[in-house]
Protein backbone atom coordinates (compact mmCIF):
# COMPACT_ATOMS: atom_id res chain seq x y z
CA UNK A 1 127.96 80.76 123.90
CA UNK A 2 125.26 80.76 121.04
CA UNK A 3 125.91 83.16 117.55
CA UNK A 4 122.67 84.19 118.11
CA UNK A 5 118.66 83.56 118.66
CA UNK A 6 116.68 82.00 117.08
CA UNK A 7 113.34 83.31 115.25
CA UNK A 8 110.77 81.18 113.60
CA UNK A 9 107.24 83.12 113.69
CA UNK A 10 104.05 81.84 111.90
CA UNK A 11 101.25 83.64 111.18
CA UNK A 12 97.98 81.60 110.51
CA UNK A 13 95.35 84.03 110.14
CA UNK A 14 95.46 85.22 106.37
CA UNK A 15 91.71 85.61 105.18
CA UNK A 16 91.07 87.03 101.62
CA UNK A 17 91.00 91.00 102.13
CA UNK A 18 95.01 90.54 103.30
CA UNK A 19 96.01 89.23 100.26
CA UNK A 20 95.88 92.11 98.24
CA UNK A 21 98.07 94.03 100.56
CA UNK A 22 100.44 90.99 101.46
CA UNK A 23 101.09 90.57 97.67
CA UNK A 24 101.92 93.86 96.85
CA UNK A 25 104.43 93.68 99.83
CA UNK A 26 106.04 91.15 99.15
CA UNK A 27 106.57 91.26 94.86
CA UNK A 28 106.51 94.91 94.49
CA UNK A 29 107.96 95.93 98.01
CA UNK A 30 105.18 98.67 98.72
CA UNK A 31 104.52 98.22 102.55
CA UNK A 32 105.78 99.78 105.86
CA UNK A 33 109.36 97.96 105.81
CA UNK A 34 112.75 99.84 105.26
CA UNK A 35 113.07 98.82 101.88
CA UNK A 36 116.57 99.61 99.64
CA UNK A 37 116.15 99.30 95.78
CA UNK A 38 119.19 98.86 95.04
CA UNK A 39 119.24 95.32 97.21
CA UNK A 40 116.30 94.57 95.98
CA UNK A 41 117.50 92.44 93.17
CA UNK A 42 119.33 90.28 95.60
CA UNK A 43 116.21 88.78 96.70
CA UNK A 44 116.41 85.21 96.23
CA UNK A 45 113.05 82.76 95.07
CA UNK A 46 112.83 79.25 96.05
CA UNK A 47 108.84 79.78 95.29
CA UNK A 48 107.69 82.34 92.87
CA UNK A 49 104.34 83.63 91.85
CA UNK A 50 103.05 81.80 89.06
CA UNK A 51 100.17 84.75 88.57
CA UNK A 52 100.01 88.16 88.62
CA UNK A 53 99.29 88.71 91.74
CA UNK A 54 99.47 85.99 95.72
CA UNK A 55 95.19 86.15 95.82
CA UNK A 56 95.03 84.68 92.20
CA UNK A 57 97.74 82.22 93.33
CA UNK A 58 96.22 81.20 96.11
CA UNK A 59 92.24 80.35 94.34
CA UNK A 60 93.64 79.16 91.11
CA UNK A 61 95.73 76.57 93.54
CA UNK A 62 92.27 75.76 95.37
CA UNK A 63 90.91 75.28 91.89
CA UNK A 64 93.66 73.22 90.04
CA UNK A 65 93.38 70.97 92.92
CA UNK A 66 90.01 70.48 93.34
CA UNK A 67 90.73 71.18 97.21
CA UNK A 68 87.35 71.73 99.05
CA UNK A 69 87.37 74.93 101.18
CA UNK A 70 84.78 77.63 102.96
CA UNK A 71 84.67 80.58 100.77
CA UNK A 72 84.16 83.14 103.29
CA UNK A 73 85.91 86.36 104.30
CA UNK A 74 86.69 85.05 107.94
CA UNK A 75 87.94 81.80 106.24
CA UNK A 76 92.01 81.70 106.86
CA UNK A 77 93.37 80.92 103.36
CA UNK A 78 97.21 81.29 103.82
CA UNK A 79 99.63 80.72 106.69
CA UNK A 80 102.83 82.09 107.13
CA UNK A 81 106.57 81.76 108.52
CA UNK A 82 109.71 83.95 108.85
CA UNK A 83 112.95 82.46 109.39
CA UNK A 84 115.89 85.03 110.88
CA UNK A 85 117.91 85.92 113.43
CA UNK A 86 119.83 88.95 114.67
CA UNK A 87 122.96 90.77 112.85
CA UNK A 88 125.03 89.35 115.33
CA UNK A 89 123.98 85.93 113.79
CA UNK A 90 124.72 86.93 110.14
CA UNK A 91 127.89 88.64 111.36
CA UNK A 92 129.21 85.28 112.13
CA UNK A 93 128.48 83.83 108.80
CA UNK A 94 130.88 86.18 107.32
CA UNK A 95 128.06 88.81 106.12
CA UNK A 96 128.81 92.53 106.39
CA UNK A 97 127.14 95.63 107.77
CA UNK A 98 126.87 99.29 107.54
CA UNK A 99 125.44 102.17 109.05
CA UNK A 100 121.86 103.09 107.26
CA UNK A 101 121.81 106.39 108.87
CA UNK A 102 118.93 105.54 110.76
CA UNK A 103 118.40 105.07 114.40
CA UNK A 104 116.17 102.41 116.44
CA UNK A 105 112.55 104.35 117.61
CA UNK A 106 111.57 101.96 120.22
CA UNK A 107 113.36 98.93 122.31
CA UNK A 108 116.39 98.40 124.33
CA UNK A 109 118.12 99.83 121.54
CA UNK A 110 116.60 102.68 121.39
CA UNK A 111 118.59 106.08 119.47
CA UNK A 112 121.58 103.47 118.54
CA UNK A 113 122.09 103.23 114.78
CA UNK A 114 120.12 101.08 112.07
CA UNK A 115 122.84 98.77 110.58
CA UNK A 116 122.02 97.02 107.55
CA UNK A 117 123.42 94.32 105.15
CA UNK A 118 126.31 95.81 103.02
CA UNK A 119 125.48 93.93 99.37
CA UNK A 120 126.86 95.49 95.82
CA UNK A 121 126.98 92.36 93.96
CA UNK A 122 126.04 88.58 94.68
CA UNK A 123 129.35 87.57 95.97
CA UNK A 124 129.24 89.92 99.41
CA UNK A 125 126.34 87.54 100.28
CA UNK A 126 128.34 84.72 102.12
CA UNK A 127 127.84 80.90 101.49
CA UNK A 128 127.60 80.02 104.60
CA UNK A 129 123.86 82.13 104.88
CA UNK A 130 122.63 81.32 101.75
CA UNK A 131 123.13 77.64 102.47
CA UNK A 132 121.65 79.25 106.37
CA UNK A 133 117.95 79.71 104.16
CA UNK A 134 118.37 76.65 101.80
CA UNK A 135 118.33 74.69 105.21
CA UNK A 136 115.79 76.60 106.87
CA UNK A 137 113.30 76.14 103.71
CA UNK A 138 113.67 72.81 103.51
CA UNK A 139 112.72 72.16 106.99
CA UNK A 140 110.11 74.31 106.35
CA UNK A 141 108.95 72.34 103.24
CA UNK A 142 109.21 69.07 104.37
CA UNK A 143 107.13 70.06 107.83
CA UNK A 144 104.02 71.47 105.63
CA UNK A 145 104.59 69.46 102.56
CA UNK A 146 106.06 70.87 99.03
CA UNK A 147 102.51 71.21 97.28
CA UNK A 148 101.04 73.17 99.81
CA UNK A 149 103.97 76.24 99.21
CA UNK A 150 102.50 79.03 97.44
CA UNK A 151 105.48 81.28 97.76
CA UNK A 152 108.96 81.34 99.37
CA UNK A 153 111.80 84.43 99.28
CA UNK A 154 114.56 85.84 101.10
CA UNK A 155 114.67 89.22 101.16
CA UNK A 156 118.04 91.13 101.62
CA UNK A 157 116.90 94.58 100.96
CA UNK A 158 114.95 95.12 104.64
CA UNK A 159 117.24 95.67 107.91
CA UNK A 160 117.72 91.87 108.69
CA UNK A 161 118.18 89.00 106.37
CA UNK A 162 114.71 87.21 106.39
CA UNK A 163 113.29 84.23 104.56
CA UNK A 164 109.11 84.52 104.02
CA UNK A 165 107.13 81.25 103.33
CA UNK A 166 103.89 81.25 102.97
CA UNK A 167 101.94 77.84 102.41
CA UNK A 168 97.88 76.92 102.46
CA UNK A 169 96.65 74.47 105.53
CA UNK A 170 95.67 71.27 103.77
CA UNK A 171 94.18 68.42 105.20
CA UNK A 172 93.86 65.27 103.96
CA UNK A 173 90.84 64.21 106.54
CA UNK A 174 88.62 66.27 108.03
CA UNK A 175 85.84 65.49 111.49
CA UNK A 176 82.84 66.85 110.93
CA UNK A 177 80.20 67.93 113.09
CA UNK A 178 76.82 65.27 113.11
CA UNK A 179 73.62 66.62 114.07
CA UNK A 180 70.37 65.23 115.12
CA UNK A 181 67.87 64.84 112.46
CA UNK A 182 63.42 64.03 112.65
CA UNK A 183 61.46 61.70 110.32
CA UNK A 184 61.80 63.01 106.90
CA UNK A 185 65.81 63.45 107.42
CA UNK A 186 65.30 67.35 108.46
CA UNK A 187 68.03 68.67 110.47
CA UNK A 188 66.77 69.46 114.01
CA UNK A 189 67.31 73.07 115.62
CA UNK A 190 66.58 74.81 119.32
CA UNK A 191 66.71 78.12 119.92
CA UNK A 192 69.47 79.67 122.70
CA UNK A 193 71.45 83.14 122.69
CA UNK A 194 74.12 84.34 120.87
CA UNK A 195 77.04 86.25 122.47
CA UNK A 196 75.10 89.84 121.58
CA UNK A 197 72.18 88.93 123.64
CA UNK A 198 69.97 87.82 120.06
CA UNK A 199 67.92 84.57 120.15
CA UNK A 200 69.20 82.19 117.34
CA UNK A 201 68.41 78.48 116.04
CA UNK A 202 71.00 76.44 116.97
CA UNK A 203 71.48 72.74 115.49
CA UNK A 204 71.01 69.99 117.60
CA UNK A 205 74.69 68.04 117.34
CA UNK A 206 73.75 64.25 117.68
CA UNK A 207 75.65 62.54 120.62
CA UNK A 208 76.55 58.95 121.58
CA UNK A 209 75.72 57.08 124.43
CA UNK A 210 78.07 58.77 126.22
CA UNK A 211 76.18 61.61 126.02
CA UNK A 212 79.62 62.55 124.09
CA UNK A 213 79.29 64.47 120.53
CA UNK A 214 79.45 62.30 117.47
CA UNK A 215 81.51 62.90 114.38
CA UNK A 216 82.32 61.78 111.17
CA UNK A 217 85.23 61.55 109.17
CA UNK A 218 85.60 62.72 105.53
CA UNK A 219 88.45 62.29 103.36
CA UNK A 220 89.82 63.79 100.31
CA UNK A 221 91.57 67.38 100.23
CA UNK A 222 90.23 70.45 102.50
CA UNK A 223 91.54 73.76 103.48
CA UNK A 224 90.80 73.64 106.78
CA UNK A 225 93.50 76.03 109.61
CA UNK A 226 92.37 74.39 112.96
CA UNK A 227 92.59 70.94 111.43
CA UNK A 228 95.69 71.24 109.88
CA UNK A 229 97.38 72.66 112.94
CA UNK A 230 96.05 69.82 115.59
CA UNK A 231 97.86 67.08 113.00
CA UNK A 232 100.91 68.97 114.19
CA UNK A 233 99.93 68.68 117.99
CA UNK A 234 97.49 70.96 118.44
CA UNK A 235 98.33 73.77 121.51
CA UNK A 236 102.02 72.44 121.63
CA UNK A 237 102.44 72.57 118.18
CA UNK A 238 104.10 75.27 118.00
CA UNK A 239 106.55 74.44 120.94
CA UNK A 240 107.90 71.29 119.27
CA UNK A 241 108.09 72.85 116.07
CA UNK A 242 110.32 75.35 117.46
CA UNK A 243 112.28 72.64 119.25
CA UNK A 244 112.52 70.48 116.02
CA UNK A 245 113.75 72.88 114.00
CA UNK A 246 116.57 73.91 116.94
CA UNK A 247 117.71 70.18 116.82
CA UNK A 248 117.21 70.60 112.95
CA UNK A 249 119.41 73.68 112.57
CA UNK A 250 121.78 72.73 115.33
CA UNK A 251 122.89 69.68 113.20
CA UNK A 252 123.26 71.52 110.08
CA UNK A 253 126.17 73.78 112.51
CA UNK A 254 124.31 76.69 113.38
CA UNK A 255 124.87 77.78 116.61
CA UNK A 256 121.55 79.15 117.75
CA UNK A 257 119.67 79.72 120.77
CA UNK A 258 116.09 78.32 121.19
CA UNK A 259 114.52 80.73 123.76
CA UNK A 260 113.35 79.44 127.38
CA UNK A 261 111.14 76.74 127.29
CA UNK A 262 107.81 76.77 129.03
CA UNK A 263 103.77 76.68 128.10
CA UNK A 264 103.74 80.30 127.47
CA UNK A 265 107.18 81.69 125.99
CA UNK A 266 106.14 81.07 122.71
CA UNK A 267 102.47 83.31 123.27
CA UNK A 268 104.61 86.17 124.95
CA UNK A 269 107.40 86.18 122.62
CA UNK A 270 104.76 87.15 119.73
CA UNK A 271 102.89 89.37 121.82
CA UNK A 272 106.34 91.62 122.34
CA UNK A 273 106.80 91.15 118.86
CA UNK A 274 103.56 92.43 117.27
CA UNK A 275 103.80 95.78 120.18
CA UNK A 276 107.62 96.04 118.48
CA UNK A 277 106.74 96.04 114.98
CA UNK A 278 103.18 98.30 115.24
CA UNK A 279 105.93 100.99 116.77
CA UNK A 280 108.08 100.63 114.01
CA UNK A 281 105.18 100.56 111.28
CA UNK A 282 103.78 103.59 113.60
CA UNK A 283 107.23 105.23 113.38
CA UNK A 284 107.11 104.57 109.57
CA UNK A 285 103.64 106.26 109.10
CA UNK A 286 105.24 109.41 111.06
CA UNK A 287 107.65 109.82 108.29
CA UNK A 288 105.58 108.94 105.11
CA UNK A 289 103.26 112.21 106.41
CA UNK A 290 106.01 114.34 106.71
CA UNK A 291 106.70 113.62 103.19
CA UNK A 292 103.21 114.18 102.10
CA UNK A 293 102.92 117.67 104.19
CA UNK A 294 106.02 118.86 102.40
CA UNK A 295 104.15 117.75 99.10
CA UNK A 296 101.49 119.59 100.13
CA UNK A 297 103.16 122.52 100.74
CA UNK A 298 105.09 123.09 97.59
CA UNK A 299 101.36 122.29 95.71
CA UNK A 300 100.24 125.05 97.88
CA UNK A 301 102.78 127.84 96.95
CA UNK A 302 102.28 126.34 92.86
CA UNK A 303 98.62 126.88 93.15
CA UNK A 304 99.23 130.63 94.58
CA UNK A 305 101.54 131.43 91.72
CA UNK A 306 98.69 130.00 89.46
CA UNK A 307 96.01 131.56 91.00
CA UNK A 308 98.00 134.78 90.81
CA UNK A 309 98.71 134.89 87.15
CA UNK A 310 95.39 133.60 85.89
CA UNK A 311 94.19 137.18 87.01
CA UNK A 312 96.34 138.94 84.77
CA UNK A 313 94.03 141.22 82.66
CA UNK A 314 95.84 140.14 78.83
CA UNK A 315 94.78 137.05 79.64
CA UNK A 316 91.73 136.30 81.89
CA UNK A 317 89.53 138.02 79.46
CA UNK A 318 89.64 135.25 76.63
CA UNK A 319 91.09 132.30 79.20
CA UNK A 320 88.10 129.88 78.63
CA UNK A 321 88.33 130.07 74.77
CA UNK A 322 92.04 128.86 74.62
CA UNK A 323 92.78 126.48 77.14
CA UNK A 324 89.54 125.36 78.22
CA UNK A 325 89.92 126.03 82.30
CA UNK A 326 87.06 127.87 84.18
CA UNK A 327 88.15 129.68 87.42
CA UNK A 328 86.30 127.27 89.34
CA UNK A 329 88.65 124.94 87.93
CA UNK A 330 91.50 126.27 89.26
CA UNK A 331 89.47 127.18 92.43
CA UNK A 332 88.56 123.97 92.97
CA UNK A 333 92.34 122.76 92.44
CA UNK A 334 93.46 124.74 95.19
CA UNK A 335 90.89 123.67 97.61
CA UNK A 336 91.61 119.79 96.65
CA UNK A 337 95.11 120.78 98.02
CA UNK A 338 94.09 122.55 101.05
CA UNK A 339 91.93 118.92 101.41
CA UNK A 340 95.01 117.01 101.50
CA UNK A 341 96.36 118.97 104.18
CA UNK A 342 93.67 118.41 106.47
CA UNK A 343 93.42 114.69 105.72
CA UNK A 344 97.18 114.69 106.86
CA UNK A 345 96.28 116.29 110.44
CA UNK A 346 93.60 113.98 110.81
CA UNK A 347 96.13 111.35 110.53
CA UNK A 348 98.60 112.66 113.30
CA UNK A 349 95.76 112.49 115.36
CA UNK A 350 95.03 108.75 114.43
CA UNK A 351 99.07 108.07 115.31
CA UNK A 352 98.62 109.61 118.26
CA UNK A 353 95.83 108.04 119.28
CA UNK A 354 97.80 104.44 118.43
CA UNK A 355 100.49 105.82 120.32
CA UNK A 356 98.80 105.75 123.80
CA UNK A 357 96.90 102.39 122.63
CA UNK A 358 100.75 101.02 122.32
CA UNK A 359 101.55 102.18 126.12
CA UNK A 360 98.68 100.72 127.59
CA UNK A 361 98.93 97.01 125.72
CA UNK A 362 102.62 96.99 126.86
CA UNK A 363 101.70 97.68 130.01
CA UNK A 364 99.02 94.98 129.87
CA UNK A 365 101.49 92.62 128.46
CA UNK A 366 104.02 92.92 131.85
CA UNK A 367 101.39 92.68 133.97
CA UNK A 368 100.81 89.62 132.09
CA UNK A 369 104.25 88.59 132.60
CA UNK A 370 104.50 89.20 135.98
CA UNK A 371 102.15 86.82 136.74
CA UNK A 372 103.75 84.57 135.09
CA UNK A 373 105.46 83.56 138.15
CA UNK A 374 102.35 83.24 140.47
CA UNK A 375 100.59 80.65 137.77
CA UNK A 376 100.16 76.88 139.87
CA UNK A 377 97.73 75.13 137.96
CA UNK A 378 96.65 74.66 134.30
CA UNK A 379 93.46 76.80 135.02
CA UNK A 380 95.39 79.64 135.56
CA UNK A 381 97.37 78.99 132.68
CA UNK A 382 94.36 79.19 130.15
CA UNK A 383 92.92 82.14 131.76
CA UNK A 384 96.40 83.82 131.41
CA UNK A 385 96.77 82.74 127.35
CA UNK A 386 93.06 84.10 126.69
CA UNK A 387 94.24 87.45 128.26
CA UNK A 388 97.26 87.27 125.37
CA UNK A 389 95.30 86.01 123.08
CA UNK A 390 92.77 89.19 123.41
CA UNK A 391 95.66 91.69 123.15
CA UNK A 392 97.21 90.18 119.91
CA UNK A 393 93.75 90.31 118.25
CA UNK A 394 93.25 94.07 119.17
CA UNK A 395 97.07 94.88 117.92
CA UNK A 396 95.84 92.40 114.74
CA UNK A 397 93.30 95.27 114.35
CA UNK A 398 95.57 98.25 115.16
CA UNK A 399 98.07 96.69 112.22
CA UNK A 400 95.11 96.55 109.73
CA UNK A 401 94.19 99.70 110.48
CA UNK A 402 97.88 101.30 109.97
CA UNK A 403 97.72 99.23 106.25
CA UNK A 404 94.24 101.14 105.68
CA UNK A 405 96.37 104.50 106.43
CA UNK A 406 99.13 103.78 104.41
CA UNK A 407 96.94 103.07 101.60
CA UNK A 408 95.59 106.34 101.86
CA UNK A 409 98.56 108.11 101.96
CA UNK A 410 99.77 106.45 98.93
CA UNK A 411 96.77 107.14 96.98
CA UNK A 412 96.91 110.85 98.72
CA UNK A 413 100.39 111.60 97.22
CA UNK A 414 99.80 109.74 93.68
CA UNK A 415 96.83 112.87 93.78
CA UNK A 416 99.67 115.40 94.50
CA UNK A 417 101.91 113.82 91.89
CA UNK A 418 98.76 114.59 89.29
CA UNK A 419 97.58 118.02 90.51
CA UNK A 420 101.30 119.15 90.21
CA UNK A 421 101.52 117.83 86.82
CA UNK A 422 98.14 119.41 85.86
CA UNK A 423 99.19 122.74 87.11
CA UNK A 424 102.54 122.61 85.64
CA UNK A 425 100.90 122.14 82.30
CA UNK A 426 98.25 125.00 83.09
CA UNK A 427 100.95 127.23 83.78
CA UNK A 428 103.03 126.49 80.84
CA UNK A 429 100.12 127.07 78.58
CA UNK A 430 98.84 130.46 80.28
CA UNK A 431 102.78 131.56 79.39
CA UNK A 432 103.02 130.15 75.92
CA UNK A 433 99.49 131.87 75.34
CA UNK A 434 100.57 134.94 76.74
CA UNK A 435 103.51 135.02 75.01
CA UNK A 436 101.74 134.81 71.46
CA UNK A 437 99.22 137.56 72.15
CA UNK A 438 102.04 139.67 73.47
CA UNK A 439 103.53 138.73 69.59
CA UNK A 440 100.56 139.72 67.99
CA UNK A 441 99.87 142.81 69.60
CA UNK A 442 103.46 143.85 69.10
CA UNK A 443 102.44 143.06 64.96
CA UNK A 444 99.69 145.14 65.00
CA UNK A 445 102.08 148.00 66.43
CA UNK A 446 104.43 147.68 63.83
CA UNK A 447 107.30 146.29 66.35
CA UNK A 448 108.05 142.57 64.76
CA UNK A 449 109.53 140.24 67.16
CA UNK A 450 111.37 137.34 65.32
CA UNK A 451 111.08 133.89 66.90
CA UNK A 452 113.81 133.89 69.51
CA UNK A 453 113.55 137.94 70.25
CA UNK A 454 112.98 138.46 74.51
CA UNK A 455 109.72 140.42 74.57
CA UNK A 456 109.27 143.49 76.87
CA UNK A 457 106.12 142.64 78.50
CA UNK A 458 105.93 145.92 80.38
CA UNK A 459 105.58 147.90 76.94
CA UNK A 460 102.99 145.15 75.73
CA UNK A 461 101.09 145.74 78.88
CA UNK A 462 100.95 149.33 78.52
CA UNK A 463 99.84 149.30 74.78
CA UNK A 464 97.08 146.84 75.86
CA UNK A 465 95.97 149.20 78.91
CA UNK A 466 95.64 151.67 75.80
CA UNK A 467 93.49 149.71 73.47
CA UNK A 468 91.29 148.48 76.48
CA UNK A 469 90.63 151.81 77.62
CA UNK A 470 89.97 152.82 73.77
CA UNK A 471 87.28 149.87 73.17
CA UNK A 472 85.99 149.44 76.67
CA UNK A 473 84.94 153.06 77.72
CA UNK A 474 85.48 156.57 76.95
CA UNK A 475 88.62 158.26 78.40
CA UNK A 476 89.00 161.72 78.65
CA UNK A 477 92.94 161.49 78.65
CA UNK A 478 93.57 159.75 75.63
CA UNK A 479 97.49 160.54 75.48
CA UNK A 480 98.13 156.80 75.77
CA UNK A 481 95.59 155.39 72.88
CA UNK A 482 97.02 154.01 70.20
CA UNK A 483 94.90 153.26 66.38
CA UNK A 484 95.48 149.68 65.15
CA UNK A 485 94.18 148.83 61.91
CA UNK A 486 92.71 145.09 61.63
């Protein structure tokens, strides 16, 4: 009977435009996990940023080291892992749970309650997982060497305990490509197709007698993914990493079980995973725009009160002299906030549009599955992996996408947060002004309010209505005019 399963996931497809977003997950714990504050500072670093921020980590490492690498965006920069297991797991260390008051959206557990780690202070973290991620990083470190770690943390403040390790894919050696050259040394090319139909010069790759392509070996330091990978073993890589660490683990007395092993558990098993976590990141989104709508709402109903009051007839008169706002200031306010609320249902529709995409990739990936059991020969194999492989790229795109929207929503409620607070200070102005004309007026009258004296803005109005109609027009019912002398 195992304590639990086991999880090791890599990621190997970090390019530049994910650092930004990867960084600010991960140090400032901004992203679409359930993260508690107050756990936060439990987090524990084996690898730290040195720099402000993962991207200028990552170039000022390929700098400091002179290590040679393709600056492009499609270039992947940074691979990742993730080391955990299930509560059931911790629970056996001797770690603690409680209810979060949450309840699981999607899975076999669906509508049962969210339990999370139960941490006040350092000491209701047990030993026995602590010492769980000390042996996990090490294996990690020693499998993708200790200069090529760019950061390392557990984090204790999501759902599940988790260690993130993140490391660049250098190479020592790299093959590259030799190509058929004329006379003067001039790199020969012949034109063929690319894959959108386009003609395109095409280098002539030099081959052997063999007729087999010829290569050449370079040495130094390079970034290089694909490389790095096939010094591992290539397409069962991954497989024997999964089985070396089980052996690893297993001898440090962890009780944990490795998962069916076959040519394409380790492909399904991250396909489930990425349709799992886009419906809890979808799920996430759901909640974020509730929040912003109810923002929205309460700007709405300040903007009517303002809107409302700047029409009072003490003070619209002389408004633009004091305070310096034009109506189509405060016009143009309100409609910023009406703005917001459409962004927001343009949104739902987006989630609901990445709601149906969800149902028909799971429903790709059992008919996948099922077929599984009809596969006899390694054709049918490679056919079946390209199939996977398509529908993790296309939920790779439906994740980016769902980053994209969360940005916006964060910069969409940092704009509520600073129309509110522009309003609020409108509307405390329009007061204090009205309040000192109200003062004056009552001067002029010969009724002398002292500093802290409540004012009776119903008389002040009516003494005003006199002196407008006095200055403004003639009236022939002059019963309420009153002389002030200036």
């Amino acid at each position: 009977m195992y304590d639990g399963n086991q999880v090791l996931r890599f990621e190997s497809k970090y390019k530049s435009a994910d650092l930004g977003g990867l960084g600010v997950e991960l140090t400032k714990r901004k992203g679409t996990g359930n993260y508690d504050q107050e756990r936060t500072i439990f987090n524990y670093s084996y690898v730290p940023l040195s720099k402000p921020t993962l991207q200028e980590q990552v170039y000022s490492k390929l700098k400091d080291n002179k290590i040679y690498y393709n600056d492009g965006k499609n270039t992947n920069l940074l691979n990742g892992a993730i080391v955990t297991s299930g509560k059931d797991f911790f629970q056996s260390l001797g770690m603690k749970f409680k209810d979060s008051n949450r309840v699981h959206q999607v899975g076999k557990d669906k509508g049962k309650p969210i339990l999370v780690p139960d941490i006040k202070t350092d000491e209701d973290i047990p030993q026995r997982v602590k010492d769980f991620f000390n042996d996990s990083y090490n294996f990690l470190e020693n499998l993708v060497g200790k200069d090529n770690v760019i950061y390392a943390q557990v984090h204790y403040d999501e759902d599940t305990p988790h260690l993130h390790f993140y490391f660049m894919p250098i190479v020592n050696e790299v093959k590259r490509k030799v190509f058929e050259t004329d006379a003067s040394g001039n790199i020969i090319y012949r034109e063929g197709i690319d894959k959108k139909g386009n003609k395109k010069m095409y280098p002539v790759q030099k081959k052997d007698k063999n007729e087999k392509n010829v290569f050449k070996t370079e040495t130094g330091k390079f970034l290089n993914c694909d490389q790095f990978w096939k010094t591992l073993g290539g397409k069962t890589s991954y497989a024997k990493i999964q089985d070396d660490y089980n052996k690893y683990i297993t001898e440090k007395g962890y009780n944990l079980f490795r998962g069916n092993i076959g040519d394409n558990k380790h492909h399904k098993t991250k396909a489930e995973k990425e349709i799992e976590d886009l419906n809890e990141q979808i799920s996430e989104m759901k909640i974020e725009f509730e929040k912003n709508k109810k923002l929205n709402e309460i700007e709405l109903q300040t903007s009517k009160e303002i809107s409302e009051f700047s029409t009072n007839k003490i003070i619209n008169p002389i408004k633009r002299k004091v305070i310096g706002y034009k109506d189509e200031d405060i016009a143009n306010l309100i409609d910023f906030s009406k703005q917001m609320q459409k962004e927001n249902s343009s949104n739902k529709n987006v989630i609901k549009k990445k709601d149906v995409l969800l149902e028909e990739l799971t429903q790709k990936l059992g008919n996948l599955q099922s077929e599984n059991s009809k596969l006899k020969d390694g054709r049918a194999i490679k056919e079946r992996d390209t199939k996977i492989y398509e529908q993790e790229q296309i939920i790779s795109k439906q994740k980016t996408i769902i980053k994209e929207k969360n940005s916006i929503i964060e910069k969409l409620e940092s704009k509520v947060n600073e129309l509110q607070e522009t309003l609020s200070n409108f509307k405390e102005k329009m007061f204090n002004f009205c309040d000192k004309i109200c003062r004056a007026l009552g001067h002029k009258l010969g009724i002398h309010y002292k500093k802290d004296d409540e004012i009776n803005y119903d008389d002040m109005e009516h003494y005003a209505n006199g002196v407008n109609r006095k200055y403004e027009k003639p009236e022939k019912d002059k019963s309420d005019d009153f002389e002030i002398s200036m």
